[in-house]
C-alpha atoms as a PDB file:
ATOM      1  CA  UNK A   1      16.015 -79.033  25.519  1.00  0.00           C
ATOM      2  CA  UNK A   2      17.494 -79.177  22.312  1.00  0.00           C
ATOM      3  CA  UNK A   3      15.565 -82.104  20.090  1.00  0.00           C
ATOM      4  CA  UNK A   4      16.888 -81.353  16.679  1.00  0.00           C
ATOM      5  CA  UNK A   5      19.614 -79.706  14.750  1.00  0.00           C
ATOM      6  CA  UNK A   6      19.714 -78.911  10.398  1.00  0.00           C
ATOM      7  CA  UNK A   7      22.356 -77.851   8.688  1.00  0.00           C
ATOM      8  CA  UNK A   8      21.653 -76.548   5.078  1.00  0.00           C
ATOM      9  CA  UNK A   9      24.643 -75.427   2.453  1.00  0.00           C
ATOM     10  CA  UNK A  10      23.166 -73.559  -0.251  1.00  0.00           C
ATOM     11  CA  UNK A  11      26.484 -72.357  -2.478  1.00  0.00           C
ATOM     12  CA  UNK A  12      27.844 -70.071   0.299  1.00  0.00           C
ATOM     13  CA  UNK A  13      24.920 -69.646   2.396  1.00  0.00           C
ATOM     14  CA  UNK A  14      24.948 -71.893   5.515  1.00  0.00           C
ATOM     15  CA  UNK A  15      22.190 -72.015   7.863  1.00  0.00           C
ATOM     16  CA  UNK A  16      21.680 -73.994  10.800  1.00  0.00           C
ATOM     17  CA  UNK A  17      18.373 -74.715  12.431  1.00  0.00           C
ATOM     18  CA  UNK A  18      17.835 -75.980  16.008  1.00  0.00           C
ATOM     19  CA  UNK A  19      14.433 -77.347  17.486  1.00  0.00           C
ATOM     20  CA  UNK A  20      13.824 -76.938  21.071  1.00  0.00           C
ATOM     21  CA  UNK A  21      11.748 -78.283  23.407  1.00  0.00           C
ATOM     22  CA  UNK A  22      10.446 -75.354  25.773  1.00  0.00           C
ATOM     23  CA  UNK A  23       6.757 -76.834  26.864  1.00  0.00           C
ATOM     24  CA  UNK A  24       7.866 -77.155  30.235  1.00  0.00           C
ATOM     25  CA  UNK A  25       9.114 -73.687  31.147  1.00  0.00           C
ATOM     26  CA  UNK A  26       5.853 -72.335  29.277  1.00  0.00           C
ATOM     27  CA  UNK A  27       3.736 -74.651  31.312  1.00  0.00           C
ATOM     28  CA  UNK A  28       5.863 -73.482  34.255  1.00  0.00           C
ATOM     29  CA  UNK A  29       4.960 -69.926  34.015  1.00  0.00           C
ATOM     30  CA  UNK A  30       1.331 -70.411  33.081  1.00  0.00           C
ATOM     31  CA  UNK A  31       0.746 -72.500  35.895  1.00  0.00           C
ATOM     32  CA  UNK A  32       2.067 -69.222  38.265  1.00  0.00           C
ATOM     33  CA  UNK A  33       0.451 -67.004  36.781  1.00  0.00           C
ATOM     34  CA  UNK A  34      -3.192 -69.492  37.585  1.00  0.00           C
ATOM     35  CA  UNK A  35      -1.727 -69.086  41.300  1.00  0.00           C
ATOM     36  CA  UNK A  36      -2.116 -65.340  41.039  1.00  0.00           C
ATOM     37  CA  UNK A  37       1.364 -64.544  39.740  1.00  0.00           C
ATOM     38  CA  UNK A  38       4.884 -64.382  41.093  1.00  0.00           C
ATOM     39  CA  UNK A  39       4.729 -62.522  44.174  1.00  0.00           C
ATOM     40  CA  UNK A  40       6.860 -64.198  47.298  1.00  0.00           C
ATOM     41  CA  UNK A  41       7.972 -62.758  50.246  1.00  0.00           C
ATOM     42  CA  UNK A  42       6.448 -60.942  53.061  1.00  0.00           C
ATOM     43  CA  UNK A  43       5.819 -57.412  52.581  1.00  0.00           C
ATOM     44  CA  UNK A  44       9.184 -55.626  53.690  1.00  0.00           C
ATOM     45  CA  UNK A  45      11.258 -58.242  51.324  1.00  0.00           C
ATOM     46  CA  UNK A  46       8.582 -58.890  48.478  1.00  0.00           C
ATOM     47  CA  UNK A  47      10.033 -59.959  44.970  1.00  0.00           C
ATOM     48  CA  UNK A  48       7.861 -60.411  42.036  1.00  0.00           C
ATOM     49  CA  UNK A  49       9.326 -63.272  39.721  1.00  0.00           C
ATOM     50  CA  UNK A  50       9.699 -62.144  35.734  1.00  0.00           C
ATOM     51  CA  UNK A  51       9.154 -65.571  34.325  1.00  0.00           C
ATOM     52  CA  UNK A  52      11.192 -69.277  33.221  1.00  0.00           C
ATOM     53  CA  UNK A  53      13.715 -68.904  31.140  1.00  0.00           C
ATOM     54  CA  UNK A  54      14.847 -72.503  29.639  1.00  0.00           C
ATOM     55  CA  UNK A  55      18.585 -73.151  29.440  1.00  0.00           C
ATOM     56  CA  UNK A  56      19.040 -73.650  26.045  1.00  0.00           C
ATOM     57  CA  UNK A  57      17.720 -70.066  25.309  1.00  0.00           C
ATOM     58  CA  UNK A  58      21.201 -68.443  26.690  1.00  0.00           C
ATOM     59  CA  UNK A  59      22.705 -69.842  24.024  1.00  0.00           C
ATOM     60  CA  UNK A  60      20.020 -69.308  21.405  1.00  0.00           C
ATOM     61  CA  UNK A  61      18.587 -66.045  22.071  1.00  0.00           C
ATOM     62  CA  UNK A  62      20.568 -62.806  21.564  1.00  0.00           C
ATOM     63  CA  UNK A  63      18.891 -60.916  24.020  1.00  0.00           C
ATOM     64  CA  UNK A  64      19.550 -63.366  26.318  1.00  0.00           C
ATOM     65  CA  UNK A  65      24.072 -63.854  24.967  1.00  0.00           C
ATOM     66  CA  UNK A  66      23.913 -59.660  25.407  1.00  0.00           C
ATOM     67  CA  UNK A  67      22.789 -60.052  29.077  1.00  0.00           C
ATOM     68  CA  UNK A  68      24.795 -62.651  29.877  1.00  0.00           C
ATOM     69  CA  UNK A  69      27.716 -60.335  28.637  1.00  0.00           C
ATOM     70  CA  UNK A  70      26.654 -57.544  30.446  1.00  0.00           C
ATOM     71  CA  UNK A  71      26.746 -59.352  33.506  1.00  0.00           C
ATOM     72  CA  UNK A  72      30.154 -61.327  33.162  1.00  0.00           C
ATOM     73  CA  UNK A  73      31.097 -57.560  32.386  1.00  0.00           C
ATOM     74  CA  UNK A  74      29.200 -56.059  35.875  1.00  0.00           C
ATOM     75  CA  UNK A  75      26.739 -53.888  34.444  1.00  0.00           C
ATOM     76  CA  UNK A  76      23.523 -54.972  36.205  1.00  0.00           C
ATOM     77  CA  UNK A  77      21.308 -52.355  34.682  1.00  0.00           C
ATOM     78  CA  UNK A  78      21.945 -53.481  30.763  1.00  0.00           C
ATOM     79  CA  UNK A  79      21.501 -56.982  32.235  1.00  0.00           C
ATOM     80  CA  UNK A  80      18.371 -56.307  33.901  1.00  0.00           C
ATOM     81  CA  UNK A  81      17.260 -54.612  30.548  1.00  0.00           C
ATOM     82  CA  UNK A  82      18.096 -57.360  28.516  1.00  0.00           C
ATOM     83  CA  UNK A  83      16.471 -60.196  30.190  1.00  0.00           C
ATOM     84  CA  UNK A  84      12.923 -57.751  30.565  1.00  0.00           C
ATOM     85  CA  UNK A  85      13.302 -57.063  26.795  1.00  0.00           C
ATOM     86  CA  UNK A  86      13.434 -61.019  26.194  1.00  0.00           C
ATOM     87  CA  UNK A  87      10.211 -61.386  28.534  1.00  0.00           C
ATOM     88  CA  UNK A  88       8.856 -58.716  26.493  1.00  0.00           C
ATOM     89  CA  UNK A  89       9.687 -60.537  22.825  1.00  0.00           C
ATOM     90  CA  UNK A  90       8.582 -64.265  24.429  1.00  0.00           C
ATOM     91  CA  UNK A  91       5.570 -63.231  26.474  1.00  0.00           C
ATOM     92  CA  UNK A  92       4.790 -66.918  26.481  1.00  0.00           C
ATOM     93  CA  UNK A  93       7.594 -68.215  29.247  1.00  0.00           C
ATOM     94  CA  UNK A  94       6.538 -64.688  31.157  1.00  0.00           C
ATOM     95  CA  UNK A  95       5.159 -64.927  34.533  1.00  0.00           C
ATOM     96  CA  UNK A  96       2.033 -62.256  34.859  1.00  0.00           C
ATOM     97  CA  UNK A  97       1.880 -60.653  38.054  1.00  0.00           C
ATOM     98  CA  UNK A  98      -0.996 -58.742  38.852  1.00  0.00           C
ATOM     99  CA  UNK A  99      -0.916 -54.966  40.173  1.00  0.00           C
ATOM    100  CA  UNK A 100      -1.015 -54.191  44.315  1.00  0.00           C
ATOM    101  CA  UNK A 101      -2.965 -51.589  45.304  1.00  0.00           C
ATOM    102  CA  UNK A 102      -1.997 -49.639  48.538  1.00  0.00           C
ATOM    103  CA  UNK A 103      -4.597 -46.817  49.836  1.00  0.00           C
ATOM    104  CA  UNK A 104      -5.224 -46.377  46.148  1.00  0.00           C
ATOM    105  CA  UNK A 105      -1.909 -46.243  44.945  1.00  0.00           C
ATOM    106  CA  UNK A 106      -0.600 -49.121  42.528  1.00  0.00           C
ATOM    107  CA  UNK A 107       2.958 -50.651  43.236  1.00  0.00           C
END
């Protein structure tokens, strides 16, 4: 959620900084991870959740306004790329899934 927005002018230098309010996606994913991570699904259909992303952060973040483009243009893989790089850069809203281990092999 968006809280707060400055604008500074400085000659011909213009920046604008937003505040956001992201405590509840973080707390979201942390709270998953306690429950032993994002796994659903039974074990022929099992998907593994990558984390919370908050709303405002499609607009915000440019890894996030690349995927987006990537997928309004159909190319899955650059979008999939994209939204594990932002996981990557914001650990924090990432979900943490641990490792399976089938007759010794990790999946």
């Amino acid at each position: 959620m968006l809280i707060d927005q400055k604008l500074k002018i400085d000659g011909d230098k213009v920046t604008l900084r937003n505040t956001v309010d992201v405590s509840a996606e973080i707390r979201a994913a942390q709270a998953m991870t306690e429950r032993g991570g994002g796994r659903f699904g039974d074990k022929n259909s099992e998907c593994v959740m990558m984390g919370y992303i908050p709303p405002v952060m499609w607009q915000l973040d440019p890894w996030l306004i690349d995927a987006q483009r990537a997928k309004h243009e159909g190319d899955k893989k650059r979008y999939h790329d994209r939204v594990k790089k932002f996981f990557e850069m914001n650990p924090a809203f990432a979900v943490v899934t641990p490792k399976k281990y089938v007759q010794g092999c990790s999946l």
